[in-house]
C-alpha atoms as a PDB file:
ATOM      1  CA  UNK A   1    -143.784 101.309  86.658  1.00  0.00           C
ATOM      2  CA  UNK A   2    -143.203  97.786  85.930  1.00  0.00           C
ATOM      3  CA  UNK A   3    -139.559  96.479  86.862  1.00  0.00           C
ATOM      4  CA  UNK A   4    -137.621  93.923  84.914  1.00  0.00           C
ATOM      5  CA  UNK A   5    -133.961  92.095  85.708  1.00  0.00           C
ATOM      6  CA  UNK A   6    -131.471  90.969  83.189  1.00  0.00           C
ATOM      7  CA  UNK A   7    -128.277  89.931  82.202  1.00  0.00           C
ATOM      8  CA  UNK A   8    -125.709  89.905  79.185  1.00  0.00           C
ATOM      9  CA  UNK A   9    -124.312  86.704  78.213  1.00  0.00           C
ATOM     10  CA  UNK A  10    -120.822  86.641  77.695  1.00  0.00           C
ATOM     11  CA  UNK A  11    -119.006  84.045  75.802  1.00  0.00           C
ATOM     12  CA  UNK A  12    -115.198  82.838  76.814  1.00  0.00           C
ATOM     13  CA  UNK A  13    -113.862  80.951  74.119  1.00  0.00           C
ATOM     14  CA  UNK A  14    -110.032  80.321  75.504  1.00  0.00           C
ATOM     15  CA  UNK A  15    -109.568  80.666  79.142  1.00  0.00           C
ATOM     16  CA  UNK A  16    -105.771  80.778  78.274  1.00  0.00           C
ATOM     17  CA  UNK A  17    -106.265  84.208  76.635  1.00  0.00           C
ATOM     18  CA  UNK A  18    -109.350  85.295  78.379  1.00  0.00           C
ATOM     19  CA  UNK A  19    -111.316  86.984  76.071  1.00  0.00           C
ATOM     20  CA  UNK A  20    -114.666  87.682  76.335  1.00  0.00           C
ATOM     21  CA  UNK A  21    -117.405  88.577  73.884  1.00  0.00           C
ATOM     22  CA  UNK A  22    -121.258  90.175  74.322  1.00  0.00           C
ATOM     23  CA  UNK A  23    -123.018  87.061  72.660  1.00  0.00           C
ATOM     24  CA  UNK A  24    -126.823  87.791  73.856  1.00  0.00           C
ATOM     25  CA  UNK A  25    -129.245  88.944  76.870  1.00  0.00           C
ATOM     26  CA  UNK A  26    -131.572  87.333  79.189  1.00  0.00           C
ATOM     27  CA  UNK A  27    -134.770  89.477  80.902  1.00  0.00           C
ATOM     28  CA  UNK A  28    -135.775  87.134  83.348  1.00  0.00           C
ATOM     29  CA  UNK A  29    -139.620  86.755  83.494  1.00  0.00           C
ATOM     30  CA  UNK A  30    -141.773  84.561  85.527  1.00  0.00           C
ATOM     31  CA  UNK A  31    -142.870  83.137  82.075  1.00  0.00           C
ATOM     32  CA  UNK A  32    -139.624  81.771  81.481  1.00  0.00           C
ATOM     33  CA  UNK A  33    -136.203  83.946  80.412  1.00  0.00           C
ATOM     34  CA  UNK A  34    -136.834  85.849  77.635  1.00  0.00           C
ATOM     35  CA  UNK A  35    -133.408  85.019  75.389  1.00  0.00           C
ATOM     36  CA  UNK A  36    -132.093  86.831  72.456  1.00  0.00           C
ATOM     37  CA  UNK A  37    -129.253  86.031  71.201  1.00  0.00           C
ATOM     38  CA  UNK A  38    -126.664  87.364  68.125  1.00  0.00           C
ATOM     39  CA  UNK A  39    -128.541  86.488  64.947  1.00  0.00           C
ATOM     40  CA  UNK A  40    -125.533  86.619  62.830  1.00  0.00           C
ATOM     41  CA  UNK A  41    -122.499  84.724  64.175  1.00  0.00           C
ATOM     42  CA  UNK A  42    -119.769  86.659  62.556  1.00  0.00           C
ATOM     43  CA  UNK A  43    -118.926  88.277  65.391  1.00  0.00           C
ATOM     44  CA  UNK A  44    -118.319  85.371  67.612  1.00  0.00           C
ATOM     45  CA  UNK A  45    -116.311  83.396  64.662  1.00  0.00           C
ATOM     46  CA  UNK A  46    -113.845  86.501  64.583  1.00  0.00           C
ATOM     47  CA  UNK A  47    -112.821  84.963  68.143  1.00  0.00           C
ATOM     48  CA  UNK A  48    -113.396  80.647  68.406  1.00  0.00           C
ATOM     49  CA  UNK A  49    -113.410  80.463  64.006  1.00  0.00           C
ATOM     50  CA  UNK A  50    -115.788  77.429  64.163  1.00  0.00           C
ATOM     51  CA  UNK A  51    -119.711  78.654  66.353  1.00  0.00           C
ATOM     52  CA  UNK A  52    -122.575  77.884  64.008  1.00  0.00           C
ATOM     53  CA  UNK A  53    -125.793  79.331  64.144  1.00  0.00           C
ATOM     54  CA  UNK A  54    -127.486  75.838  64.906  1.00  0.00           C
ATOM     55  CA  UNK A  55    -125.232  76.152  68.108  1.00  0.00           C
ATOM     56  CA  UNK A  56    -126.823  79.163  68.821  1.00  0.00           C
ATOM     57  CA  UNK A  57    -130.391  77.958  68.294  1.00  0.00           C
ATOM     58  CA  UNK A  58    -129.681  75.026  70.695  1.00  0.00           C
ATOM     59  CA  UNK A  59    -127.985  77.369  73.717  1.00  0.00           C
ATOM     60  CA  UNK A  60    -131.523  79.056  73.446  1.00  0.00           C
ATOM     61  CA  UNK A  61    -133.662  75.883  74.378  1.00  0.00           C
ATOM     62  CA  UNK A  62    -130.665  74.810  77.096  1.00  0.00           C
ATOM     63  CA  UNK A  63    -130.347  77.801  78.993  1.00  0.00           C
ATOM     64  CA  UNK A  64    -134.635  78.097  79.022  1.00  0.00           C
ATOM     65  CA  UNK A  65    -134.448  74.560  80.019  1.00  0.00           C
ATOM     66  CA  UNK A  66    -131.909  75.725  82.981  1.00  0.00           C
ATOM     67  CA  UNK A  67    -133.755  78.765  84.037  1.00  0.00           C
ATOM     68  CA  UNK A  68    -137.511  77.224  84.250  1.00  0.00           C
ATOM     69  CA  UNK A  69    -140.438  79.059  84.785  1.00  0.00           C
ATOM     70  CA  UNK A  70    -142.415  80.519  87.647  1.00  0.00           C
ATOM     71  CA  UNK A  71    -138.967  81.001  89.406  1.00  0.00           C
ATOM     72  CA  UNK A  72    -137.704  84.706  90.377  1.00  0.00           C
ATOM     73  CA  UNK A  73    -135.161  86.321  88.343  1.00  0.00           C
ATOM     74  CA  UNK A  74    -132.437  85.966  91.583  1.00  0.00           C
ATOM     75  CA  UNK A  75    -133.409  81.527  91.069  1.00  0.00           C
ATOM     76  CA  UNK A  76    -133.110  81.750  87.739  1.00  0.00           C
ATOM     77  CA  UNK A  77    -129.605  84.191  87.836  1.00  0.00           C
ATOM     78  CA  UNK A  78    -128.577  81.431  89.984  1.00  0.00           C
ATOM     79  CA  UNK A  79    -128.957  79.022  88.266  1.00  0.00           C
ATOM     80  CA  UNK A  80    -127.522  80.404  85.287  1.00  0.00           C
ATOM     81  CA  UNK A  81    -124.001  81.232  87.192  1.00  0.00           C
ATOM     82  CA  UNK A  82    -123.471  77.417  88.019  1.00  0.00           C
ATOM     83  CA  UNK A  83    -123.034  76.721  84.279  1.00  0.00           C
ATOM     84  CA  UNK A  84    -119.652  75.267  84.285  1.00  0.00           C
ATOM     85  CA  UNK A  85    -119.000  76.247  80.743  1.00  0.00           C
ATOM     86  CA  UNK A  86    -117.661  78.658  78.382  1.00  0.00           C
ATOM     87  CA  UNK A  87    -120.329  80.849  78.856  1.00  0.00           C
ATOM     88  CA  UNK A  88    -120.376  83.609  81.381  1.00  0.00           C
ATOM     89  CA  UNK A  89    -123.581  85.360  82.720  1.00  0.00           C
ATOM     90  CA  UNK A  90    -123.222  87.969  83.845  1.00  0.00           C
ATOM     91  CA  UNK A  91    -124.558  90.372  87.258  1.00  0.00           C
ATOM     92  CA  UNK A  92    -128.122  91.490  87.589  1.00  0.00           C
ATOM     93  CA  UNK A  93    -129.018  94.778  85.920  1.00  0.00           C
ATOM     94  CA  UNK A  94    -132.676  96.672  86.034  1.00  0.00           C
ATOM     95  CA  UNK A  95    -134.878  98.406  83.771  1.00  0.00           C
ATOM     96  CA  UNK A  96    -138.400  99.780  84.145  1.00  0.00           C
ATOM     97  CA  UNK A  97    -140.828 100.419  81.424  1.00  0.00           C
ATOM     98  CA  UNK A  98    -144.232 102.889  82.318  1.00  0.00           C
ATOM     99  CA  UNK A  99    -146.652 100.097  80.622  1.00  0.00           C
ATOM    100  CA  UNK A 100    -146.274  96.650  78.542  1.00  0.00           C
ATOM    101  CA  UNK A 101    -146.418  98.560  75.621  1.00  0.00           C
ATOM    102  CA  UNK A 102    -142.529  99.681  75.924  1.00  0.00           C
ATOM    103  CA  UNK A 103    -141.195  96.112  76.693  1.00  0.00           C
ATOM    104  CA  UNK A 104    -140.351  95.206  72.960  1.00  0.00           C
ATOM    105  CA  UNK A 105    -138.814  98.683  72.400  1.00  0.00           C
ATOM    106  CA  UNK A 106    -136.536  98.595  75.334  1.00  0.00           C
ATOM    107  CA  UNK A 107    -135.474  95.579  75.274  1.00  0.00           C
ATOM    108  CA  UNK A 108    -134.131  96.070  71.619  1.00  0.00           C
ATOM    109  CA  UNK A 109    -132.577  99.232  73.110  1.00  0.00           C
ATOM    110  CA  UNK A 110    -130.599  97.612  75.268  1.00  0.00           C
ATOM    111  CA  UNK A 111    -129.811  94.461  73.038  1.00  0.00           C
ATOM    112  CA  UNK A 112    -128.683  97.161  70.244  1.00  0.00           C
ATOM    113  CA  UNK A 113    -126.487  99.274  72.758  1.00  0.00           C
ATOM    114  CA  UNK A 114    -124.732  96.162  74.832  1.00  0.00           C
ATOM    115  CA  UNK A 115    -124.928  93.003  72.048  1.00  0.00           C
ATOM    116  CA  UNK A 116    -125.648  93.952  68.536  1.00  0.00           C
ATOM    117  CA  UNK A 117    -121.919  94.335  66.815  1.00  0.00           C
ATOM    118  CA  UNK A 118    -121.629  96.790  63.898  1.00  0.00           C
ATOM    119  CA  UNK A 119    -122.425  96.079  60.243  1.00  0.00           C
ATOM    120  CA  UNK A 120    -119.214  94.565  58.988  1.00  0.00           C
ATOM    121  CA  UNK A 121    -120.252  96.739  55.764  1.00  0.00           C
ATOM    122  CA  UNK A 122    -120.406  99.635  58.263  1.00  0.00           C
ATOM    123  CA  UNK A 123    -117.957 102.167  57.756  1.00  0.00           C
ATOM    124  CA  UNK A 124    -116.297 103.253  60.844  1.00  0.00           C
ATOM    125  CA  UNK A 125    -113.177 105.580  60.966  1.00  0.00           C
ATOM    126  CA  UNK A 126    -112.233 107.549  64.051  1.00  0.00           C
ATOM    127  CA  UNK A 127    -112.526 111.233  62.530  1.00  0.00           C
ATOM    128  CA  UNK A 128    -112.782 112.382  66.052  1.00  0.00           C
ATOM    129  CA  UNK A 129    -111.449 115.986  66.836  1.00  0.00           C
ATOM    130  CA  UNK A 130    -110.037 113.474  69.419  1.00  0.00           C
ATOM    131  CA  UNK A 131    -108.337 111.146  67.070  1.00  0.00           C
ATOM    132  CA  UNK A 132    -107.497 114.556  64.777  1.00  0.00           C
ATOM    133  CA  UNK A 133    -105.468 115.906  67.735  1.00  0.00           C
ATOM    134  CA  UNK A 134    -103.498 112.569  68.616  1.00  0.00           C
ATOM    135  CA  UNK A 135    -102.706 112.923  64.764  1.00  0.00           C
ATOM    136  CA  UNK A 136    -101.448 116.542  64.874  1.00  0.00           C
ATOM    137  CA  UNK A 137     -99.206 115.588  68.452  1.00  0.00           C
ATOM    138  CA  UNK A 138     -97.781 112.385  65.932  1.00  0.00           C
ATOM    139  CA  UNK A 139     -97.093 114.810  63.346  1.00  0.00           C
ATOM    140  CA  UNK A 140     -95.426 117.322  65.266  1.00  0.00           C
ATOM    141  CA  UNK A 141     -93.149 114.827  67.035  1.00  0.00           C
ATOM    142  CA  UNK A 142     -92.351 113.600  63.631  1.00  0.00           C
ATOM    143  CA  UNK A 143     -93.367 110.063  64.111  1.00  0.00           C
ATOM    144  CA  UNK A 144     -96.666 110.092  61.815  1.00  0.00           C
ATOM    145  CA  UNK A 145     -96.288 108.051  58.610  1.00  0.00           C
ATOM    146  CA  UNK A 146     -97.031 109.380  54.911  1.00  0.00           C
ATOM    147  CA  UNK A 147     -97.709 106.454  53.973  1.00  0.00           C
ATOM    148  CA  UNK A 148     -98.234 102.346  54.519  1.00  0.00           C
ATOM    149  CA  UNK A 149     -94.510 101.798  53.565  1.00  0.00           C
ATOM    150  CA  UNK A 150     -93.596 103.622  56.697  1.00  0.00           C
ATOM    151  CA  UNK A 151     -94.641 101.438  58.757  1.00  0.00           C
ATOM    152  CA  UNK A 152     -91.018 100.014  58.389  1.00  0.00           C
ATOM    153  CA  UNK A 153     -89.754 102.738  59.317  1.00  0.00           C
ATOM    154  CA  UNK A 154     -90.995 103.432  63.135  1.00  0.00           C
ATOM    155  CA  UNK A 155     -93.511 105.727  61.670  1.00  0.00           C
ATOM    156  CA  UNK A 156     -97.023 105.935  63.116  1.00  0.00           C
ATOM    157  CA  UNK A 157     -99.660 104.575  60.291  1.00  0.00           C
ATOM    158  CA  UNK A 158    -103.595 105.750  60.546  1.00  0.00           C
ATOM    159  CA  UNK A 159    -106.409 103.757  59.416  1.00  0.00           C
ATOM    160  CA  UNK A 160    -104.101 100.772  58.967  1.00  0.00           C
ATOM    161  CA  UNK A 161    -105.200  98.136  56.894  1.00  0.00           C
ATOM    162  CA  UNK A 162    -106.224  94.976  59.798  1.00  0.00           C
ATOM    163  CA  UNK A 163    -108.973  92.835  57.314  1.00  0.00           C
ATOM    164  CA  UNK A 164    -110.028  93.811  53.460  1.00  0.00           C
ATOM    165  CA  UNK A 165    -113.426  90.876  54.106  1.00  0.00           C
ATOM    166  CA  UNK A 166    -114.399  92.918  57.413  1.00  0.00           C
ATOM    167  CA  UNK A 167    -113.061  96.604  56.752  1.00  0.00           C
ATOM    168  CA  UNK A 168    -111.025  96.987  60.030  1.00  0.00           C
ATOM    169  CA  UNK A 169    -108.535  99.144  60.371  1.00  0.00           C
ATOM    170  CA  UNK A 170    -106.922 100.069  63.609  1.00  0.00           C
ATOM    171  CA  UNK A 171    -106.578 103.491  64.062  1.00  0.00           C
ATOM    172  CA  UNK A 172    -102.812 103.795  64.588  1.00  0.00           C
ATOM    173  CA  UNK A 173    -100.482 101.053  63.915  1.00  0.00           C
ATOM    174  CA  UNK A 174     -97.183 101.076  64.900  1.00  0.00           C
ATOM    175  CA  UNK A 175     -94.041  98.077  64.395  1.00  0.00           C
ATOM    176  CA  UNK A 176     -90.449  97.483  65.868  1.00  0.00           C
ATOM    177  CA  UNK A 177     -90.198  93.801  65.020  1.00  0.00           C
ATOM    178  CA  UNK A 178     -93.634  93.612  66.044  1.00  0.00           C
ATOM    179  CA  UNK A 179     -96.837  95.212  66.067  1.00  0.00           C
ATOM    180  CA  UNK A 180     -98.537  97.678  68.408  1.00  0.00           C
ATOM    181  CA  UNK A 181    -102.074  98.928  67.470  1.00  0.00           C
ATOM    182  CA  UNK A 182    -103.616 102.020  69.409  1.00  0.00           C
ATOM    183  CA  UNK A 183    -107.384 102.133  69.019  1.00  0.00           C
ATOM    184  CA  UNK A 184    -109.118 105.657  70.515  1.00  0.00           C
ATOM    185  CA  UNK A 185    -112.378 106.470  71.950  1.00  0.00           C
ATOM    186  CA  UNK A 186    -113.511 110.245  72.794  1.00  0.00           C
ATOM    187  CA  UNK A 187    -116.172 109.481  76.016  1.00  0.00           C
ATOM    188  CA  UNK A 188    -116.298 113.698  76.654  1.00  0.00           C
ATOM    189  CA  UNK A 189    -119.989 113.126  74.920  1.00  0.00           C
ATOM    190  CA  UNK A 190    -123.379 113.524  76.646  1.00  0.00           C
ATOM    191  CA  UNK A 191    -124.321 109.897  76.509  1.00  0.00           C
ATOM    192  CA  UNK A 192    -121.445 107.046  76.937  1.00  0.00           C
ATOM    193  CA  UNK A 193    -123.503 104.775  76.262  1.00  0.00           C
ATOM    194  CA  UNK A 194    -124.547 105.113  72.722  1.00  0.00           C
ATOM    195  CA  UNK A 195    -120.372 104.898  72.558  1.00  0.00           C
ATOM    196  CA  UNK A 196    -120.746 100.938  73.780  1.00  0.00           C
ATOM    197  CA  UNK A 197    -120.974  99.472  70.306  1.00  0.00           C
ATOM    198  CA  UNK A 198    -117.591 101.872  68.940  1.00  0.00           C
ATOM    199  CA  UNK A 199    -116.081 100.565  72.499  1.00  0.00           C
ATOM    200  CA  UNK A 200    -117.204  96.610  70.717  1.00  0.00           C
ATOM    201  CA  UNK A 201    -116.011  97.655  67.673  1.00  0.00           C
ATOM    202  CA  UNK A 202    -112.393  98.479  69.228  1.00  0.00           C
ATOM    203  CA  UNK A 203    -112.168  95.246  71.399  1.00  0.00           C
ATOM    204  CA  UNK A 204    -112.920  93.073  68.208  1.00  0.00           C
ATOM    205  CA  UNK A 205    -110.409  94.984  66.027  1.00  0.00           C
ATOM    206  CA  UNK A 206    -107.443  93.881  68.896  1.00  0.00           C
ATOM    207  CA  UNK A 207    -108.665  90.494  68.533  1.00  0.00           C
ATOM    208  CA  UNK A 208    -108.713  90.680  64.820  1.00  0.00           C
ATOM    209  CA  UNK A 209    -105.446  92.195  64.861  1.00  0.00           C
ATOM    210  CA  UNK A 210    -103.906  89.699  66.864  1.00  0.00           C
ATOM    211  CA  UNK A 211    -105.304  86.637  64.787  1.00  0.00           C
ATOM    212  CA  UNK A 212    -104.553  87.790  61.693  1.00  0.00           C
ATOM    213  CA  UNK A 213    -101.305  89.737  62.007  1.00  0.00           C
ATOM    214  CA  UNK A 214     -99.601  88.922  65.141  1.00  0.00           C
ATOM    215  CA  UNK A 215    -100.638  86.712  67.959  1.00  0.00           C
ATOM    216  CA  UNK A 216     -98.061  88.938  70.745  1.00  0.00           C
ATOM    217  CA  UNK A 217     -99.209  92.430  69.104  1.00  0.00           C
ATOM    218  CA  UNK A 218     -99.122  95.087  71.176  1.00  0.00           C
ATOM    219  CA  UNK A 219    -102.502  96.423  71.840  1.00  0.00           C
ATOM    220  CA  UNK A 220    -103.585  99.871  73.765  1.00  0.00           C
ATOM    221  CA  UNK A 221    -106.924 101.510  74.612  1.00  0.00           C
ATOM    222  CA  UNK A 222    -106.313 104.957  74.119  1.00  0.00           C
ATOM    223  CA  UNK A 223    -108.992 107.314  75.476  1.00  0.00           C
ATOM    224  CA  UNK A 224    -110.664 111.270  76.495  1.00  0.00           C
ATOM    225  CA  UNK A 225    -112.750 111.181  79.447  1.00  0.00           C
ATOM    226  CA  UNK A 226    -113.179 114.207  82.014  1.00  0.00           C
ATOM    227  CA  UNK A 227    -112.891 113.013  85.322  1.00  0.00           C
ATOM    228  CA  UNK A 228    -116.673 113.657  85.852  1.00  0.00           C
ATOM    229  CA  UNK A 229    -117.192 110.854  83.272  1.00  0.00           C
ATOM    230  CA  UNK A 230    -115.394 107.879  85.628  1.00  0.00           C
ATOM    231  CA  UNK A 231    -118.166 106.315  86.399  1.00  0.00           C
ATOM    232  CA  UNK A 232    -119.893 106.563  83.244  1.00  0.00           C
ATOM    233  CA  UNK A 233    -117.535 104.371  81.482  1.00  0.00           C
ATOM    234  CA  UNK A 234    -117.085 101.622  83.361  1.00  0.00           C
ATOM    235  CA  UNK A 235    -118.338  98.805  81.747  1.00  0.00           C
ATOM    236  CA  UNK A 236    -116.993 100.166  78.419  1.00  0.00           C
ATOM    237  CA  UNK A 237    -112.943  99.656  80.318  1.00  0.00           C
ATOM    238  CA  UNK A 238    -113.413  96.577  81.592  1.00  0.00           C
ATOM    239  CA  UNK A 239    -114.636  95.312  78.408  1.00  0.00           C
ATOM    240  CA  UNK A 240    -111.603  96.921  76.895  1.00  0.00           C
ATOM    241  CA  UNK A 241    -109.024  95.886  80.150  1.00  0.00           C
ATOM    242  CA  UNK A 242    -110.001  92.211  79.020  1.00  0.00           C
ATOM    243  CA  UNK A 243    -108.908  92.846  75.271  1.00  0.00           C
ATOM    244  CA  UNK A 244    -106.134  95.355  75.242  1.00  0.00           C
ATOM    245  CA  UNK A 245    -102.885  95.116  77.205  1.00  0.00           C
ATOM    246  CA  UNK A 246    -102.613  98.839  78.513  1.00  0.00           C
ATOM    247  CA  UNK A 247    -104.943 101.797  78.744  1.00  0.00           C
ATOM    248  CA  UNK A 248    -104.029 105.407  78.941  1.00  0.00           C
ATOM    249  CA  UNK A 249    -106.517 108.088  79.506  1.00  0.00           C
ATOM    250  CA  UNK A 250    -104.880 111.167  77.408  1.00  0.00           C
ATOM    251  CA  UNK A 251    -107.388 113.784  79.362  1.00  0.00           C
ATOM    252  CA  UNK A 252    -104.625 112.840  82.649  1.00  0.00           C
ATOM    253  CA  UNK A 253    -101.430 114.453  82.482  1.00  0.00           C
ATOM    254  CA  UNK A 254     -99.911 111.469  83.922  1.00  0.00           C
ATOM    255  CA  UNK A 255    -101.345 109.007  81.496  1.00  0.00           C
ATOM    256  CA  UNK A 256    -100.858 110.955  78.694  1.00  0.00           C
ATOM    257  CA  UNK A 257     -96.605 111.008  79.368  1.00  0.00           C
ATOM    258  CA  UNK A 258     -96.754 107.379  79.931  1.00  0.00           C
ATOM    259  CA  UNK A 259     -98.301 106.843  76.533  1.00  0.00           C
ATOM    260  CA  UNK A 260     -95.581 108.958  74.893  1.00  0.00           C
ATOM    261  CA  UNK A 261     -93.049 107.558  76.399  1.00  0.00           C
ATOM    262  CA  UNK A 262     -93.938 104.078  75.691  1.00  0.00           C
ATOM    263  CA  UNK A 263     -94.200 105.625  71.937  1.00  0.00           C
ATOM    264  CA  UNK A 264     -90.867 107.262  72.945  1.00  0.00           C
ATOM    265  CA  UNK A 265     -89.434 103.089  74.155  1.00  0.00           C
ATOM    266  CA  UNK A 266     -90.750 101.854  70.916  1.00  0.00           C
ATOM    267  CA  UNK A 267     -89.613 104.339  68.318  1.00  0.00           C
ATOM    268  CA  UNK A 268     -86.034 104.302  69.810  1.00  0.00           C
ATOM    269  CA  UNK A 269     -85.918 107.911  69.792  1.00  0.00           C
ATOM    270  CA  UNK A 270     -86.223 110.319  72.989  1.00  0.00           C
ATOM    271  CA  UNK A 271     -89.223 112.518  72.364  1.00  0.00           C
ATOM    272  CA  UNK A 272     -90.052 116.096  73.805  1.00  0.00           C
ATOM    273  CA  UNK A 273     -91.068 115.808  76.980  1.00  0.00           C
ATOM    274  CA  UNK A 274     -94.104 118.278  76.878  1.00  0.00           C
ATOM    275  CA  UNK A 275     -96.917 117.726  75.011  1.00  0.00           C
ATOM    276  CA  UNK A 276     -99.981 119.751  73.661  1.00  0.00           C
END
């Protein structure tokens, strides 16, 4: 088996608000880093407004230029770390590959997976059985809207409108003099990691939301994950923890009645206190 070590590279834009964004990946070779980073900066506009894709090209030839060649991965992860910029690299991860032959394949496996945002043409809606039964609780409590004129109201709106150019909509919107956006996730699936790009998709619809409708809007990661799946999603909460302001896991009794009850705070009105 041959072994190889690499790293995402994550891009900080404003330490005041602390978000971070998957801009690229380094496999660190002994023939210099092998670098690939976002072809298409849409992604990273829809957080700084200004990266161009010259930029981009010249980050390549700095960060080979830092790493070197004929150095091991640890030198060149080093190195890398002592940046004393924007950019964040970040720990050492491992993959193996039974012959050469797999490199090219793998690696655009992993770029796809942890970097590569979704097609802003993409259609992506959270039909979920998940998102279908957060629906049904909404509508049984009576909070779930008809219609976008509700949203005056204190009624729950799904698939709410966030940007007509991009196509986001966050799953359910909510406003008492100001916004609160819930985005959900079901992670009760075989593989959680083919759900890291719809865990991307959910961080850049808070940001969205919050530059383009409300810089103090609410924003929760609401997910389903059996408690045999902790460890499996990880990476995909802390890349949410760093975009969101709360998280409730709805598979958790506990969880689940703080999420209503913030509902509950919001609303104004004193929901049942069991749930389905």
């Amino acid at each position: 088996m041959l072994w190889f070590d690499y790293s995402i590279i994550k891009y900080l834009p404003d330490p005041k608000r602390g978000e971070l964004i998957n801009i690229g990946l380094i496999v660190y070779r002994h023939s210099g880093p092998d670098i690939r980073l976002l072809s298409n900066v849409a992604k990273i506009r829809m957080f700084d407004g200004s990266t161009t894709y010259s930029e981009l090209n010249r980050l390549t030839g700095s960060l080979k230029s830092i790493c070197g060649v004929d150095r091991e991965a640890s030198e060149q992860h080093q190195r890398l770390q002592a940046l004393a910029t924007g950019l964040i690299i970040g720990e050492l991860s491992s993959f193996s590959i039974p012959n050469i032959g797999e490199y090219e394949k793998t690696v655009s496996r992993i770029f796809d997976s942890l970097i590569k945002p979704y097609s802003t043409r993409e259609p992506v809606k959270a039909n979920t059985r998940f998102f279908t039964r957060t629906k049904n609780e909404f509508r049984r409590l009576k909070i779930l809207a008809n219609d976008l004129g509700e949203i005056n109201a204190h009624k729950i709106v799904p698939h709410y409108p966030i940007d007509s150019n991009s196509g986001l909509e966050a799953d359910f919107m909510l406003k008492n003099g100001k916004y609160h956006m819930s985005e959900l996730i079901d992670f009760n699936v075989v593989d959680t990691q083919q759900k890291f790009k719809e865990t991307s998709l959910k961080a850049m619809t808070f940001v969205t939301g919050r530059r383009l409708l409300q810089q103090d809007m609410g924003c929760y990661f609401v997910y389903s994950a059996s408690a045999s799946k902790d460890r499996e999603i990880i990476s995909h909460l802390n890349l949410a923890e760093d975009n969101c302001d709360k998280m409730f896991n709805l598979d958790s009794a506990d969880e689940k009645a703080s999420y209503f009850q913030l509902l509950s705070e919001l609303i104004g009105n004193e929901l049942p206190i069991s749930f389905n």
